[in-house]
C-alpha atoms as a PDB file:
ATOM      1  CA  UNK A   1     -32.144-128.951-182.116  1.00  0.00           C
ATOM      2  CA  UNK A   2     -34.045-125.719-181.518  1.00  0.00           C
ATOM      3  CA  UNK A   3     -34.741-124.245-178.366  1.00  0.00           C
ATOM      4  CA  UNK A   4     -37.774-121.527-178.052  1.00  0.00           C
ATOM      5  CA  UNK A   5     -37.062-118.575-175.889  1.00  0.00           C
ATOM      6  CA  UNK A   6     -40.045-117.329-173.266  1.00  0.00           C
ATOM      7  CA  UNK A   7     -38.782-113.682-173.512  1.00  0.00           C
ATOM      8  CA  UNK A   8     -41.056-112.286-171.336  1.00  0.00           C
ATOM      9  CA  UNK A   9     -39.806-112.745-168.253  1.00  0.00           C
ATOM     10  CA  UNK A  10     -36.255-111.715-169.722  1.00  0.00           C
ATOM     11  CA  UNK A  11     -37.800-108.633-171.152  1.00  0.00           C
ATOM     12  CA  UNK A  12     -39.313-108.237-167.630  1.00  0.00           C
ATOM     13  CA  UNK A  13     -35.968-108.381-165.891  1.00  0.00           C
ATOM     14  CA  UNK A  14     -34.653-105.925-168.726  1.00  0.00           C
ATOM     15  CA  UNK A  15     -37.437-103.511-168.096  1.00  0.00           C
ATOM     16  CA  UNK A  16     -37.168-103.591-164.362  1.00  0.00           C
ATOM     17  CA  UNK A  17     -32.878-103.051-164.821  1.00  0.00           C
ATOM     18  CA  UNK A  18     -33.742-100.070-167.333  1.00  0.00           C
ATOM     19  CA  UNK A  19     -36.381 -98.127-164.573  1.00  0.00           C
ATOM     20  CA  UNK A  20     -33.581 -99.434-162.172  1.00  0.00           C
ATOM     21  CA  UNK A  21     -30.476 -97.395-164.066  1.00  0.00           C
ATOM     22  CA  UNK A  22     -33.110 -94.281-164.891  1.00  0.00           C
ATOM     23  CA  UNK A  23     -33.526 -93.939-160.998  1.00  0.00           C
ATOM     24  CA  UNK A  24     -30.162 -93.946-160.434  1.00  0.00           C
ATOM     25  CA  UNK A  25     -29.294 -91.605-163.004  1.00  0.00           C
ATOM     26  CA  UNK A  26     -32.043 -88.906-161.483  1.00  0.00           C
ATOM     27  CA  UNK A  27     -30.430 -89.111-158.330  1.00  0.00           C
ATOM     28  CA  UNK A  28     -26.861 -88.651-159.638  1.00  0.00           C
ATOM     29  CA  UNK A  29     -27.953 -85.696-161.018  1.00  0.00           C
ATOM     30  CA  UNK A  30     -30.164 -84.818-158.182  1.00  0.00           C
ATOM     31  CA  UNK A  31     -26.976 -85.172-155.928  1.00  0.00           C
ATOM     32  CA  UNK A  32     -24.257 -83.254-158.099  1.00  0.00           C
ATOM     33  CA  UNK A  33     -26.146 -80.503-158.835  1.00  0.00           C
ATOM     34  CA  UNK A  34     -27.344 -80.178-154.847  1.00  0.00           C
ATOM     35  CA  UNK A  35     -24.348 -80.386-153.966  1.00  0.00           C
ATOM     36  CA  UNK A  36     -23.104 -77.015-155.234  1.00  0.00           C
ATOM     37  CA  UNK A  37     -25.677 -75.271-153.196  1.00  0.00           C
ATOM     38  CA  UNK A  38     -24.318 -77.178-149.484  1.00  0.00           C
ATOM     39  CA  UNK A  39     -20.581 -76.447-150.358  1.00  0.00           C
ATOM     40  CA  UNK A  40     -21.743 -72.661-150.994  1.00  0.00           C
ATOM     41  CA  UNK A  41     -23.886 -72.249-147.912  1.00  0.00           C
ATOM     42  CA  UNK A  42     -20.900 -73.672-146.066  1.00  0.00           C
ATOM     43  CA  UNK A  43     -17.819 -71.815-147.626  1.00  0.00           C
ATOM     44  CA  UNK A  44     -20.432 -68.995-146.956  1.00  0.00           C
ATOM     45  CA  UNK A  45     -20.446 -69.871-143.468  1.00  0.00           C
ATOM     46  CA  UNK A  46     -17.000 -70.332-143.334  1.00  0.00           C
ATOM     47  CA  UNK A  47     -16.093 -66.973-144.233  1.00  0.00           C
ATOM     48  CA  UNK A  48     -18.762 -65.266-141.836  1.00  0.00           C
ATOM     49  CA  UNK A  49     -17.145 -66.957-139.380  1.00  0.00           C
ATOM     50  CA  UNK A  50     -13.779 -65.532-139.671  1.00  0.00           C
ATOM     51  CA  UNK A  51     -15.522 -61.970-140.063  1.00  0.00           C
ATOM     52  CA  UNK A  52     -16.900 -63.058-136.139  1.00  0.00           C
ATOM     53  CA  UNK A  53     -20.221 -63.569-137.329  1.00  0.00           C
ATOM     54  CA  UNK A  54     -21.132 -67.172-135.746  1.00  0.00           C
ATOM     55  CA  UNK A  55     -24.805 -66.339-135.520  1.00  0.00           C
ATOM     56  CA  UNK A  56     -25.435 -65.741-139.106  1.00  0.00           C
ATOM     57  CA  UNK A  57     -23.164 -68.951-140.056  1.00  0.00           C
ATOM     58  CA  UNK A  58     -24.913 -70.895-137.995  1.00  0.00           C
ATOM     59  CA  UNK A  59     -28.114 -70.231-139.747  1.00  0.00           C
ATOM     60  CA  UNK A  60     -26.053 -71.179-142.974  1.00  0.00           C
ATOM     61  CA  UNK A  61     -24.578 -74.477-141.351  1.00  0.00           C
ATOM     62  CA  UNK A  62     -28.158 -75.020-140.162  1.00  0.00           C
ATOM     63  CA  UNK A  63     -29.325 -74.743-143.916  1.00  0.00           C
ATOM     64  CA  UNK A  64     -26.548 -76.748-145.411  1.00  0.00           C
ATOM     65  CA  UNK A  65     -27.553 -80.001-143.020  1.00  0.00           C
ATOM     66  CA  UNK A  66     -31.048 -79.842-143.810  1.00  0.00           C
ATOM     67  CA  UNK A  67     -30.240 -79.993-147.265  1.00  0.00           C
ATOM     68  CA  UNK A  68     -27.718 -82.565-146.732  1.00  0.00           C
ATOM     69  CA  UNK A  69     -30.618 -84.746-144.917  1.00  0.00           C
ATOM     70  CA  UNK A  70     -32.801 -84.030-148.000  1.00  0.00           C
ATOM     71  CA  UNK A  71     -30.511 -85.429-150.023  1.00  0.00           C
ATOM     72  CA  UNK A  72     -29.652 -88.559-148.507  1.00  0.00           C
ATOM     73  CA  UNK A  73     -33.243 -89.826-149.427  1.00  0.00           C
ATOM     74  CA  UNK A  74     -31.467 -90.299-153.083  1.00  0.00           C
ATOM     75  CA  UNK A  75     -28.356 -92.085-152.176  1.00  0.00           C
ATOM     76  CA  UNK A  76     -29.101 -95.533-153.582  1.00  0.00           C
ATOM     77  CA  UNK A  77     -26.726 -98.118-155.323  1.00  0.00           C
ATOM     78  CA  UNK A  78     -22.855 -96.261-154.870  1.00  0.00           C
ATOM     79  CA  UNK A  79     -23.753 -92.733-154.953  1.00  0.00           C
ATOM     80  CA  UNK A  80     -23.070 -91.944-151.532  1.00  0.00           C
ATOM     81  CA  UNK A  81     -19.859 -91.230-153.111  1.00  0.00           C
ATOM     82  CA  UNK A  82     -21.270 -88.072-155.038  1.00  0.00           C
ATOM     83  CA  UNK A  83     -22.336 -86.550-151.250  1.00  0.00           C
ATOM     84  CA  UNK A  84     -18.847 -86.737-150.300  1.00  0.00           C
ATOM     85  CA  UNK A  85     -17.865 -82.899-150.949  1.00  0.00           C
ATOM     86  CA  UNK A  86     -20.314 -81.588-149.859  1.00  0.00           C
ATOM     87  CA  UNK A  87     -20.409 -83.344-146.612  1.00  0.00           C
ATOM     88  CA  UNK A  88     -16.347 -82.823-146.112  1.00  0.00           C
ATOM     89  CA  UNK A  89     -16.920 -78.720-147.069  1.00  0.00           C
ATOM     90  CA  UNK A  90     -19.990 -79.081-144.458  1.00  0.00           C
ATOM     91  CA  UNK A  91     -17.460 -80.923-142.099  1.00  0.00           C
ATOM     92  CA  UNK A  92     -15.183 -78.234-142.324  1.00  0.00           C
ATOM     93  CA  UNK A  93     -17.928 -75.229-141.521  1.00  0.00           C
ATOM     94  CA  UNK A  94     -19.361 -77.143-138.538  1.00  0.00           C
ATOM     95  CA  UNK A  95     -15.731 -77.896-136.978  1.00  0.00           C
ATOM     96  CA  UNK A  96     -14.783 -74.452-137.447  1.00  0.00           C
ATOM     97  CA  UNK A  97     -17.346 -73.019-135.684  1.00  0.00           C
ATOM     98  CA  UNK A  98     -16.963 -75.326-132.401  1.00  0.00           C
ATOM     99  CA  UNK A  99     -13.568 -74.130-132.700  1.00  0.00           C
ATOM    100  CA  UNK A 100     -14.407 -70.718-132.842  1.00  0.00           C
ATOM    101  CA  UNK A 101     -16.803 -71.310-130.154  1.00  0.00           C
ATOM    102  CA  UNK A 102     -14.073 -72.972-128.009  1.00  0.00           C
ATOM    103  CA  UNK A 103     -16.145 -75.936-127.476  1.00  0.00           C
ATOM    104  CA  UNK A 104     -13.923 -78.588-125.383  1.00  0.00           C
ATOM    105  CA  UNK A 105     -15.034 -81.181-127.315  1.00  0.00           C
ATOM    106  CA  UNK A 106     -15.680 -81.907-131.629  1.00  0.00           C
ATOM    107  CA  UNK A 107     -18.179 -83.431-132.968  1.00  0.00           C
ATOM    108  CA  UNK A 108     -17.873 -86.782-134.476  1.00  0.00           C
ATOM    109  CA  UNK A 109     -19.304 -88.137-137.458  1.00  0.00           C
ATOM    110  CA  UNK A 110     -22.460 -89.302-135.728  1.00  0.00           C
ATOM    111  CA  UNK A 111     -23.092 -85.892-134.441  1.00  0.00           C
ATOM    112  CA  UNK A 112     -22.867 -84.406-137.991  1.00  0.00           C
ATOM    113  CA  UNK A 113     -24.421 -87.560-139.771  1.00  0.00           C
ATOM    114  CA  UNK A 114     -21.184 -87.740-142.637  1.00  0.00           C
ATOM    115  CA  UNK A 115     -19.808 -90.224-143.675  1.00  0.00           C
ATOM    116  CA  UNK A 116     -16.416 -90.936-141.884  1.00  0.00           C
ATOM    117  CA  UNK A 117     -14.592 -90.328-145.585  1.00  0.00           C
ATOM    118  CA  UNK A 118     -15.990 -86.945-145.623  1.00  0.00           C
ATOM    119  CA  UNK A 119     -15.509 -86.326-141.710  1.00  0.00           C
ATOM    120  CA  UNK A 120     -11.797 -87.275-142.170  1.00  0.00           C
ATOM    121  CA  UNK A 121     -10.817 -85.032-144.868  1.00  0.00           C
ATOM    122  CA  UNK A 122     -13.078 -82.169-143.513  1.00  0.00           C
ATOM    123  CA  UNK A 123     -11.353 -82.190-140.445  1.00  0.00           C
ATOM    124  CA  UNK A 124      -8.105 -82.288-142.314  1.00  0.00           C
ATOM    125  CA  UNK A 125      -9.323 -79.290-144.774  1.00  0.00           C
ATOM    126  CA  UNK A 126      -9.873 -77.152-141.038  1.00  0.00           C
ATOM    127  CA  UNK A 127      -6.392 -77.094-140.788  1.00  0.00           C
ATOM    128  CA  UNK A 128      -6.173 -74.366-143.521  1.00  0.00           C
ATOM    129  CA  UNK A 129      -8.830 -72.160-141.689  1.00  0.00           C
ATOM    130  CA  UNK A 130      -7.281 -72.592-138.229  1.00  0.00           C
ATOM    131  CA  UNK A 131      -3.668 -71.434-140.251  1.00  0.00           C
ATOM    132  CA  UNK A 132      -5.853 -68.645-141.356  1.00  0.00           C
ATOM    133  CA  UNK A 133      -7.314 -68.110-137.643  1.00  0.00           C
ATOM    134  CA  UNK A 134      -3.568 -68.030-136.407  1.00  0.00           C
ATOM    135  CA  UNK A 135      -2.644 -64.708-138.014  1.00  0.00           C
ATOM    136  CA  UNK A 136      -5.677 -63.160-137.710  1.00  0.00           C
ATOM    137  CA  UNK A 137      -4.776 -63.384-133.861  1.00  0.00           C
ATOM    138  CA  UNK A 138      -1.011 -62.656-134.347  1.00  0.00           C
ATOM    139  CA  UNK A 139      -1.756 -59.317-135.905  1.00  0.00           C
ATOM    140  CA  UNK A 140      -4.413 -58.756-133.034  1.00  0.00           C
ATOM    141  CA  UNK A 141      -0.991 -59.459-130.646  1.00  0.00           C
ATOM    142  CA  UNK A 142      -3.376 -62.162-129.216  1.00  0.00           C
ATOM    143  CA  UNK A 143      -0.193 -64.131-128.862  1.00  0.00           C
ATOM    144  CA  UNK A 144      -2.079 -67.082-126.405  1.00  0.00           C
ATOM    145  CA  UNK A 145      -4.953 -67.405-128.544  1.00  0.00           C
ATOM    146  CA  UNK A 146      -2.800 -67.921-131.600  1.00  0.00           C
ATOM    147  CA  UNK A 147      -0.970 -70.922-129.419  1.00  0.00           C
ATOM    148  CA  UNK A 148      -4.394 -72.561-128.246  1.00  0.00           C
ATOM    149  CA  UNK A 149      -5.220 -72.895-132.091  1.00  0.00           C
ATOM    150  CA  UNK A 150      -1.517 -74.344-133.042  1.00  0.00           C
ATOM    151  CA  UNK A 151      -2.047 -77.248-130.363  1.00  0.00           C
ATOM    152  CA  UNK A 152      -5.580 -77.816-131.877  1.00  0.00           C
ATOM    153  CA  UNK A 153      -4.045 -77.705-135.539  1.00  0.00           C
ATOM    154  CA  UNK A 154      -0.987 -79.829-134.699  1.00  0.00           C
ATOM    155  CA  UNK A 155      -3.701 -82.266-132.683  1.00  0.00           C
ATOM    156  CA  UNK A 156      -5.900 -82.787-135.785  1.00  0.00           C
ATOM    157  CA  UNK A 157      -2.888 -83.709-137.591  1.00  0.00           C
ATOM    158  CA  UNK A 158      -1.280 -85.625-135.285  1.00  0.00           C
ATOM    159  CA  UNK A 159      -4.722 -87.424-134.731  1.00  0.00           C
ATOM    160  CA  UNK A 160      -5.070 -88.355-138.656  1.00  0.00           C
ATOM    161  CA  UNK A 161      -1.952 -89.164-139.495  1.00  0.00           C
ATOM    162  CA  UNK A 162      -2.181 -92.465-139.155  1.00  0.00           C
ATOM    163  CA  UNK A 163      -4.782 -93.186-142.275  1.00  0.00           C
ATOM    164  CA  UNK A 164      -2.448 -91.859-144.618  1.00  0.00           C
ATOM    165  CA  UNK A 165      -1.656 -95.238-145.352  1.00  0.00           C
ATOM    166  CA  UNK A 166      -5.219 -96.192-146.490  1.00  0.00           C
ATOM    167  CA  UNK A 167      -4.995 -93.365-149.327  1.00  0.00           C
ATOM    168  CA  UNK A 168      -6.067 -96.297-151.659  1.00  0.00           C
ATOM    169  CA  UNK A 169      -9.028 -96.598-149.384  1.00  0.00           C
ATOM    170  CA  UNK A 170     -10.026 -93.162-148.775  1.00  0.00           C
ATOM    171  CA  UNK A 171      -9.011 -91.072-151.728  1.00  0.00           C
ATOM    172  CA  UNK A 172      -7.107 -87.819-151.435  1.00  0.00           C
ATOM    173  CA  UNK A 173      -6.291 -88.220-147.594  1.00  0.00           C
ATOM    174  CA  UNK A 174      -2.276 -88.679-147.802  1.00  0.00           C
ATOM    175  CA  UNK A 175      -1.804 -85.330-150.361  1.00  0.00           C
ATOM    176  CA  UNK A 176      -4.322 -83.263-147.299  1.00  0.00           C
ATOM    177  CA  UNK A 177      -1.658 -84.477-145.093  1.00  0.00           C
ATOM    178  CA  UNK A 178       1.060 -83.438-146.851  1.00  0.00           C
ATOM    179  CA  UNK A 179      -0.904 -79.955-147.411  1.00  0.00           C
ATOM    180  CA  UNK A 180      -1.309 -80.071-143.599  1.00  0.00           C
ATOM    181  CA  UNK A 181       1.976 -80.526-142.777  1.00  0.00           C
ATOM    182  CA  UNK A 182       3.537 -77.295-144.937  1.00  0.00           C
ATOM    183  CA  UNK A 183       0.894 -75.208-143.315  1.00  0.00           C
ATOM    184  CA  UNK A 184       2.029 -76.318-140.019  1.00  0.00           C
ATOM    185  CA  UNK A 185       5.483 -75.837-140.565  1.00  0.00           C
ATOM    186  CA  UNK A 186       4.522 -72.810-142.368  1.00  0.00           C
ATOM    187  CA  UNK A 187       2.812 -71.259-139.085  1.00  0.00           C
ATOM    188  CA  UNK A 188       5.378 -72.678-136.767  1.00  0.00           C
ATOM    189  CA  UNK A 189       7.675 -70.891-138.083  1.00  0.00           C
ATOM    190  CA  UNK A 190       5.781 -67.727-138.237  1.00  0.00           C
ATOM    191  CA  UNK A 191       4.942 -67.971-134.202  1.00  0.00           C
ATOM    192  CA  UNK A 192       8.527 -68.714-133.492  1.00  0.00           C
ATOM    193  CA  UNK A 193       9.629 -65.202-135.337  1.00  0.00           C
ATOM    194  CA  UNK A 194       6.325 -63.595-133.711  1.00  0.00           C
ATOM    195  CA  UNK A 195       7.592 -64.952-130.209  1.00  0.00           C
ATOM    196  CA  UNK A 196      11.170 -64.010-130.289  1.00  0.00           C
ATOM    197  CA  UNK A 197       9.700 -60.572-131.664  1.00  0.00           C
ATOM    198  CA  UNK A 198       7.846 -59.879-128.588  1.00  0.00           C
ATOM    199  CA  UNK A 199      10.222 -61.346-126.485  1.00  0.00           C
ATOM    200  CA  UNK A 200      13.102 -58.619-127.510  1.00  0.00           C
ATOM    201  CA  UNK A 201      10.453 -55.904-126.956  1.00  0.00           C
ATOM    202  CA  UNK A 202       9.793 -56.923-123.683  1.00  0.00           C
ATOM    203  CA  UNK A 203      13.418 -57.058-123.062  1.00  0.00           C
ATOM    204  CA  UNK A 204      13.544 -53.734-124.373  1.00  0.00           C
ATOM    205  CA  UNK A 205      10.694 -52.290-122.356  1.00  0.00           C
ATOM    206  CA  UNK A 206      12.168 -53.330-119.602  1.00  0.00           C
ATOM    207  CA  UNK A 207      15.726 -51.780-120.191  1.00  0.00           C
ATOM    208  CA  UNK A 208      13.965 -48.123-120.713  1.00  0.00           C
ATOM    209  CA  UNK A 209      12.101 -48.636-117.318  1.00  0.00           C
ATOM    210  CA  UNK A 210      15.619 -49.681-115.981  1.00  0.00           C
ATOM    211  CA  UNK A 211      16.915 -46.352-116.896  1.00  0.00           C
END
C-alpha cells in the first residue's frame, strides 16, 4: 500500500513556523541588547540620586520607562522573561527615588507597568541602596533620618519574606533575601555602635556643663 503525501499544506505550516521562530529570534535580540541601555540609564539614575540630584534622575528614570514601553511591543511567545532585568534595575531606580522623595506611599507594579517578578526582586535589590543611604546619613550625624530608612529597609524585607519559598517560581528571590538579611544585620549593628556613640557624648556633654 502506498500513500501520496499533499505536502503543500505541510510545507505551508513549515513555512509559517520558520517566519514564526525568525520573529521571535529578532525580538530576542531586540530585547537583550535594549536592555543594556534601561539598566544603564537606571544605575545612572541611581547614582545621581545618592549625589542629591533627583531632578536629573528623574529625567533618566523617565527615559528608561519609555524605552521599557518601546520594548514591550516585542515581547511575544516567552520572552517577557528577557525584560526581566531591566525592569527589576528600573524597579530599583524608581523605588529609590520615592524613597528619597519621602513619598508615604510606593508604587506598585501597576504604577510602574513590571512585571511582579521584576517588581519583587527590585524592591528587594533597594535594600542595598537604602544600606548605602544609611551611612551616608550617619556620617552627616543625621541620626533620625538614618532610623526612618532602617524601618523602611527592615519593612521591605519583612514584607517579602514570605515568597522565599516560591524560589522555584520566581528565580533568584530566596539568595536576595539572604543578601538582604546580612545587610540588615550588617547596618543594625552599625546604628547600635553609632547610637551608644552619641549617647556617651551626650553623657559627656552634659558632665562638662555640670562642672
Amino acid at each position: 500500500m502506498t500513500f501520496d503525501i499533499d505536502s503543500a499544506k505541510l510545507q505551508d505550516s513549515l513555512n509559517e513556523f520558520s517566519s514564526y521562530l525568525k520573529q521571535v529570534e529578532s525580538s530576542r535580540e531586540k530585547l537583550i541588547k535594549e536592555n543594556r541601555e534601561i539598566i544603564a540609564l537606571s544605575s545612572k539614575a541611581i547614582i545621581l540620586l545618592h549625589s542629591g540630584k533627583t531632578v536629573e534622575a528623574t529625567e533618566l528614570i523617565n527615559d528608561a520607562f519609555s524605552l521599557l514601553s518601546e520594548l514591550k511591543k516585542y515581547v511575544i511567545s516567552d520572552l517577557e522573561r528577557y525584560l526581566w532585568p531591566a525592569e527589576q534595575e528600573y524597579v530599583e531606580a524608581a523605588i529609590l527615588k520615592e524613597i528619597v522623595e519621602r513619598k508615604e506611599h510606593f508604587s506598585g507594579h501597576v504604577e510602574l507597568q513590571v512585571s511582579l517578578n521584576a517588581y519583587v526582586t527590585g524592591l528587594l535589590d533597594c535594600i542595598g541602596e537604602i544600606k548605602r543611604m544609611i551611612y551616608d546619613n550617619l556620617r552627616k550625624d543625621d541620626f533620625e533620618s538614618a532610623l526612618s530608612l532602617f524601618t523602611i529597609m527592615q519593612s521591605l524585607y519583612d514584607l517579602i519574606y514570605p515568597f522565599s519559598f516560591y524560589d522555584n517560581i520566581v528565580s533568584g528571590v530566596r539568595k536576595k533575601l539572604d543578601v538582604g538579611k546580612r545587610i540588615i544585620d550588617d547596618v543594625r549593628i552599625s546604628i547600635t555602635e553609632e547610637y551608644r556613640r552619641k549617647s556617651f557624648l551626650d553623657r559627656i556633654d552634659q558632665v562638662s556643663l555640670v562642672r
